[in-house]
Every structure is written in structure tokens, then in C-alpha cells.
Protein backbone atom coordinates (compact mmCIF):
# COMPACT_ATOMS: atom_id res chain seq x y z
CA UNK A 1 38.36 88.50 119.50
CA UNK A 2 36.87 85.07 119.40
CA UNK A 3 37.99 82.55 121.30
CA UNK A 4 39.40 79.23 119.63
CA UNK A 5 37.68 75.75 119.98
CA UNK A 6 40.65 74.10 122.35
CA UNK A 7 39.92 76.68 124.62
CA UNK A 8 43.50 78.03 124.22
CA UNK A 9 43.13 81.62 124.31
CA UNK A 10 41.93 84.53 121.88
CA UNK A 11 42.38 83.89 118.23
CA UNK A 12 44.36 86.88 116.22
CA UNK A 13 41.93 88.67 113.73
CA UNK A 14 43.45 87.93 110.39
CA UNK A 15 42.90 92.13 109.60
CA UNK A 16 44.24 93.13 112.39
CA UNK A 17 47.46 91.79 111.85
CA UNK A 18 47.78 92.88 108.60
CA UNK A 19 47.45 96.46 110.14
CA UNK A 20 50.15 96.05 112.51
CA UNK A 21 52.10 94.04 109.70
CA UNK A 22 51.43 97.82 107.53
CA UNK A 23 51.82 100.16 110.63
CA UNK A 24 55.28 98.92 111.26
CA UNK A 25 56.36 99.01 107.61
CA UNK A 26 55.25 102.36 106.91
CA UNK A 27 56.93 103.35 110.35
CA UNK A 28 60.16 101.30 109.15
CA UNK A 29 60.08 103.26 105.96
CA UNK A 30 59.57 106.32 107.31
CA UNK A 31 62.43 106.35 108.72
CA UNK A 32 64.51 105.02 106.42
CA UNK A 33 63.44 107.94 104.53
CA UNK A 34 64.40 110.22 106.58
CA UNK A 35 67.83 108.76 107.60
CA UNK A 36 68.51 108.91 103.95
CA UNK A 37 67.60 112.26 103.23
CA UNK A 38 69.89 113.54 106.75
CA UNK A 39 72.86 112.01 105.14
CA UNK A 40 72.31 113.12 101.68
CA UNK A 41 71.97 116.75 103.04
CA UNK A 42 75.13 116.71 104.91
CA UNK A 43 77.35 115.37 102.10
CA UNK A 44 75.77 118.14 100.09
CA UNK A 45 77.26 120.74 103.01
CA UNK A 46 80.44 118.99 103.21
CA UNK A 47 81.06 119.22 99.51
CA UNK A 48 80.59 123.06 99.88
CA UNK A 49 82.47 123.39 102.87
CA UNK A 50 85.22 122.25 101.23
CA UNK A 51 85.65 124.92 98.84
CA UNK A 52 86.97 127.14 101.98
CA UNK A 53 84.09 129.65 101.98
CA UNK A 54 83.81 130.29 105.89
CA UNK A 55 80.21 129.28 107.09
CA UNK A 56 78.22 131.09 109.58
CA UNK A 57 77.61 129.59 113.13
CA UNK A 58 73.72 129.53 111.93
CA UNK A 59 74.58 126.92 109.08
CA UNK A 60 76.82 124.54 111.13
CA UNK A 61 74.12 124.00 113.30
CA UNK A 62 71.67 123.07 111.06
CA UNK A 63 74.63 120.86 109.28
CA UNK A 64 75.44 119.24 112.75
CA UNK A 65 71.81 118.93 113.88
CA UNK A 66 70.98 117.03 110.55
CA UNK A 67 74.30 115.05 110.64
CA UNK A 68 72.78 113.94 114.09
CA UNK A 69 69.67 112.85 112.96
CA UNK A 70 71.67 111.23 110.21
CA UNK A 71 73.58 108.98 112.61
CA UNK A 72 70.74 108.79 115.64
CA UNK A 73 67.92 107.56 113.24
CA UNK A 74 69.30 104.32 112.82
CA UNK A 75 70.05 103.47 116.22
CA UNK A 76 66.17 104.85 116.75
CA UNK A 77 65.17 102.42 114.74
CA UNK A 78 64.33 98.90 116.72
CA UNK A 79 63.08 101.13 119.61
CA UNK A 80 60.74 102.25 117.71
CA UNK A 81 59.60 99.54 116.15
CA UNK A 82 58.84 98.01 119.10
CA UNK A 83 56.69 100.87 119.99
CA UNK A 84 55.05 100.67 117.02
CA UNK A 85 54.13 96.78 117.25
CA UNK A 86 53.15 97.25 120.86
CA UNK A 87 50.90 100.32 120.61
């Protein structure tokens, strides 16, 4: 990093930033994605559940597990962004 002129401190490298600026969007969308695709796969269960078939104890784990990451994600979210832009 250079140093600016005023002698105020380490100028930010114009490319760097834009690779934080991209790390943290793809990061953001990334889990967005997956949020989306948790909640999309338990409404898909709960329509067939509702039919009355009994389920084995094998599927409603997998259904509560993803309904989990359905509701965690979110919440995951600014934590991790933080991470991101700090790493």
C-alpha cells in the first residue's frame, strides 16, 4: 500500500476493494441461494405430507434439518458477512 501525500495513513488499492466489494457479494448470494432452495424443499415435503401418507423417521429429519437451515441461514447472514469483509 502506498502511503498518501498528507501523510495520513495507507491509501486503499482501488483493486483490492473491488475484490472485497465481489467476495462479499458472491458470499451474500450464496447464501441467499441456499436459503431459498431450504425453503423451497420443505414446502415441497409439506405439500406431500399432507396427503396423510405416514413418513419415516429418516425423512423428517432431513425435512427438519433443511427447514433449519431454511430459518438459520438468514440470521447467519450479517455474521458472516462480517467475516467475509474482515478476512
Amino acid at each position: 500500500m502506498a502511503r498518501r501525500r498528507d501523510g495520513a495513513g495507507p491509501r486503499p488499492v482501488p483493486g483490492l476493494l473491488a475484490l472485497f466489494q465481489r467476495d462479499r457479494a458472491v458470499a451474500l448470494g450464496a447464501l441467499l441461494l441456499i436459503t431459498l432452495l431450504a425453503w423451497l424443499y420443505t414446502l415441497r415435503w409439506s405439500a406431500h405430507s399432507a396427503t396423510g401418507s405416514s413418513e419415516r423417521l429418516g425423512v423428517l429429519i432431513a425435512m427438519w434439518s433443511v427447514m433449519m437451515i431454511a430459518m438459520m441461514a438468514p440470521m447467519a447472514a450479517p455474521p458472516i458477512a462480517i467475516f467475509v469483509r474482515l478476512s
